[in-house]
C-alpha atoms as a PDB file:
ATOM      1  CA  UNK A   1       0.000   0.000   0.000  1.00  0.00           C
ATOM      2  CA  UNK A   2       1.286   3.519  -0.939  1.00  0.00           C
ATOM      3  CA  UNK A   3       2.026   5.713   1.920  1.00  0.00           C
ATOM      4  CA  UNK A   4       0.592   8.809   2.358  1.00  0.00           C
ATOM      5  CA  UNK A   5       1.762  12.402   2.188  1.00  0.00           C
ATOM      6  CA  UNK A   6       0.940  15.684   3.989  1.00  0.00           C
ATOM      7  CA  UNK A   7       2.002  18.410   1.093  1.00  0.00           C
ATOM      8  CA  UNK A   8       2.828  21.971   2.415  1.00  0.00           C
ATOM      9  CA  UNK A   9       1.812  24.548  -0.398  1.00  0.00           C
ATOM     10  CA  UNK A  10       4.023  27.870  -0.649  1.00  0.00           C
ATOM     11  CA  UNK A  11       0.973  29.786  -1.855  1.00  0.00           C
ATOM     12  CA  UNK A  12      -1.983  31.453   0.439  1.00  0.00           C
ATOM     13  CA  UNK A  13      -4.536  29.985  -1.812  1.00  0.00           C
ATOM     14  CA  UNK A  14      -3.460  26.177  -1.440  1.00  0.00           C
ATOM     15  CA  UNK A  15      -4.104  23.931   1.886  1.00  0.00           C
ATOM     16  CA  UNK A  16      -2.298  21.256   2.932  1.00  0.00           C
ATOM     17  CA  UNK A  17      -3.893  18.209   1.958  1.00  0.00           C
ATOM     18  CA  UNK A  18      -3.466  14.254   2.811  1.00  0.00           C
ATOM     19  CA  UNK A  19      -3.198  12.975  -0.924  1.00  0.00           C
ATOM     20  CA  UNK A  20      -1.382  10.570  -3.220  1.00  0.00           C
ATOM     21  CA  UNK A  21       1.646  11.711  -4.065  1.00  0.00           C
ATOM     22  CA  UNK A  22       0.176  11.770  -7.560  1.00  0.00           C
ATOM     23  CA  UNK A  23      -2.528  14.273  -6.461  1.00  0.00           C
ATOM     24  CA  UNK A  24      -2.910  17.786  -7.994  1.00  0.00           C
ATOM     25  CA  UNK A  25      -3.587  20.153  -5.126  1.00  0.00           C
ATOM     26  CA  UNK A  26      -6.653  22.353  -5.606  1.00  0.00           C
ATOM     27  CA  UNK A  27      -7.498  24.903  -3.532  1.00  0.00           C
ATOM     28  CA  UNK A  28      -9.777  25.477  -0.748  1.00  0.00           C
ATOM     29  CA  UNK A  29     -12.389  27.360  -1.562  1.00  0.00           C
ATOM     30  CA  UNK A  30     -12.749  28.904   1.941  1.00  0.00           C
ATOM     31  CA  UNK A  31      -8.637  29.535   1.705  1.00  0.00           C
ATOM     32  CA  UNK A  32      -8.775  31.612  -1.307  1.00  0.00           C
ATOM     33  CA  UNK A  33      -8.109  35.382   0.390  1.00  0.00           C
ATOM     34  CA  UNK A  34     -10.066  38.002  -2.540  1.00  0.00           C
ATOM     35  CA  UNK A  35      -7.789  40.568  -4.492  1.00  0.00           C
ATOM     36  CA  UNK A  36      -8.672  43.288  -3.108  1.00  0.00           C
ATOM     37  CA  UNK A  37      -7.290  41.896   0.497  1.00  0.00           C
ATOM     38  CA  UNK A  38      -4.265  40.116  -0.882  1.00  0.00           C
ATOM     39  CA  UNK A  39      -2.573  43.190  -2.434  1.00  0.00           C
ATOM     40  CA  UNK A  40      -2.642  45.375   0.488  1.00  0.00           C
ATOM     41  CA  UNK A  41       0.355  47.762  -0.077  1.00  0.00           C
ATOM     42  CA  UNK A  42       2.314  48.057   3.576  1.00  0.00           C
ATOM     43  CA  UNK A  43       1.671  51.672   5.276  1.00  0.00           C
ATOM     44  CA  UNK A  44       5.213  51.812   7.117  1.00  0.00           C
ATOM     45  CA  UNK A  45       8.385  49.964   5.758  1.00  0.00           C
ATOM     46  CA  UNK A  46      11.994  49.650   7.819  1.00  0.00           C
ATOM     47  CA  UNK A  47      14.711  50.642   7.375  1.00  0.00           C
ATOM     48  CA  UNK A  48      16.476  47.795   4.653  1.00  0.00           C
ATOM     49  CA  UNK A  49      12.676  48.339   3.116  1.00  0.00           C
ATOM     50  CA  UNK A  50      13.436  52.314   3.037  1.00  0.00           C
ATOM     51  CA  UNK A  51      17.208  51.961   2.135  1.00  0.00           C
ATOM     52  CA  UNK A  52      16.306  49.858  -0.967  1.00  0.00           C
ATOM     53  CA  UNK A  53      13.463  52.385  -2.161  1.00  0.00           C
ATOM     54  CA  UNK A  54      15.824  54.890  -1.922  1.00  0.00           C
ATOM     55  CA  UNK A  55      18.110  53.698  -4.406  1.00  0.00           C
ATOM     56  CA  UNK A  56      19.839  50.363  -1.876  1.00  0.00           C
ATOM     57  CA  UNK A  57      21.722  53.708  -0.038  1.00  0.00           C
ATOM     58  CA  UNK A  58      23.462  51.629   3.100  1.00  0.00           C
ATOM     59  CA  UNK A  59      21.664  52.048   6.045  1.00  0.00           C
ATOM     60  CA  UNK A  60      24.449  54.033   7.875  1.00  0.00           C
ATOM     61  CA  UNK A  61      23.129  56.458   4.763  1.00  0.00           C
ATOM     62  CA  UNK A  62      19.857  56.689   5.491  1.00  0.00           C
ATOM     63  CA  UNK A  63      20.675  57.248   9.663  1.00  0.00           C
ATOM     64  CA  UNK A  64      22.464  59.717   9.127  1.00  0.00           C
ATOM     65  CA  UNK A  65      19.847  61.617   7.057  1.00  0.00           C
ATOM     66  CA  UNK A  66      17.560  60.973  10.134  1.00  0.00           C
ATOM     67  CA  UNK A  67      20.076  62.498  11.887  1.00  0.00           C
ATOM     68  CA  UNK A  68      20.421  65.570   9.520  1.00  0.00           C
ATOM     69  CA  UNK A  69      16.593  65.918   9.714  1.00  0.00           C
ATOM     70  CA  UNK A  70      16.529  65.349   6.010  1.00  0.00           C
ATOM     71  CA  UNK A  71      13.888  62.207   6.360  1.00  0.00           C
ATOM     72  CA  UNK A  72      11.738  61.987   9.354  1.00  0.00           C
ATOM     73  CA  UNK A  73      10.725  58.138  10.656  1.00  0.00           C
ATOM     74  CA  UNK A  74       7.408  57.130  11.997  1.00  0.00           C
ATOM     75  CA  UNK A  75       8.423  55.861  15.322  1.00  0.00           C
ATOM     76  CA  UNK A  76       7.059  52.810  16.862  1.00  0.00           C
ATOM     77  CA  UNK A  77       8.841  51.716  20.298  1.00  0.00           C
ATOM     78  CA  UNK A  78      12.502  51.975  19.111  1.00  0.00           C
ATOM     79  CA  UNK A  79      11.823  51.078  15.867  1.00  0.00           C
ATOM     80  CA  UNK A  80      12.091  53.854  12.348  1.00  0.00           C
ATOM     81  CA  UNK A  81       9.860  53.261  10.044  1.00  0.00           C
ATOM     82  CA  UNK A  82       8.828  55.544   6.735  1.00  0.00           C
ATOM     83  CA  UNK A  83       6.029  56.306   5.004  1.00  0.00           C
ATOM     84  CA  UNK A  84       5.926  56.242   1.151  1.00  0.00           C
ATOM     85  CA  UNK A  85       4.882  59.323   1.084  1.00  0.00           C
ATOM     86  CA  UNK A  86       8.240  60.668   3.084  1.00  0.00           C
ATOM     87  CA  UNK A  87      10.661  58.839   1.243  1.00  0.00           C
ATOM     88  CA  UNK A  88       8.999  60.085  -2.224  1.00  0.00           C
ATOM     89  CA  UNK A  89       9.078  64.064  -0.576  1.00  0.00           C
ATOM     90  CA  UNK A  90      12.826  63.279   0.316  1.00  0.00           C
ATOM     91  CA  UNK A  91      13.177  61.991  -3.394  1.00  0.00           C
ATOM     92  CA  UNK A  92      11.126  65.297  -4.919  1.00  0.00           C
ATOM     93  CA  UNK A  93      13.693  67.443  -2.908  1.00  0.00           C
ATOM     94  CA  UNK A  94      16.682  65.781  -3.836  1.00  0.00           C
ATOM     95  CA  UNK A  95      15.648  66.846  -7.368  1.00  0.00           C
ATOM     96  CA  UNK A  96      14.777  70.376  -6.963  1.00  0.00           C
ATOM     97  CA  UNK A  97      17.629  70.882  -5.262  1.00  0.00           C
ATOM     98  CA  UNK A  98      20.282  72.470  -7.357  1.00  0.00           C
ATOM     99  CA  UNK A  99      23.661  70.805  -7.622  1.00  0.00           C
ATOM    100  CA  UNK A 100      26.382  72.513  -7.776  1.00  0.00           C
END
């Protein structure tokens, strides 16, 4: 007799099923999360998040423009996090800003 396998499934939609190994998985029709909850886009990222945005500056970089007062952090306990919207006025300045 064939044994018996529990298959764990990468993807949200997909349970874990006891099948044949043979088996396609299908999914679960109370598992399946709609589209309109599944691409929520995140409100606050951290710093590696904000440091790749920007361009993957190092994160000694992006402290130090905390420090300057040239990006300002949402703060949560001890942790800095940024909004979109702060890292794209950062990004606007940078370009108006003449060089020189």
């Amino acid at each position: 007799m064939p044994r018996k396998l529990v298959r764990r499934t990468p993807e949200p939609g997909l349970r874990a099923v006891v099948s044949d190994p043979q088996e396609e998985l299908e999914p679960a029709e109370q598992d399946i999360v709609p589209p309109a909850e599944r691409d929520i886009v995140p409100l606050l990222y951290n710093v590696s998040d904000a440091c790749f945005i920007l361009g993957n500056i190092s994160k000694q970089m992006l402290y130090r423009l905390i420090h300057l007062h040239r990006i300002h952090p949402v703060k949560i306990g001890t942790r800095s996090l940024f909004t979109m919207e702060e890292l794209q006025r950062y990004v606007r300045e940078q370009q108006a800003e003449p060089t020189g």
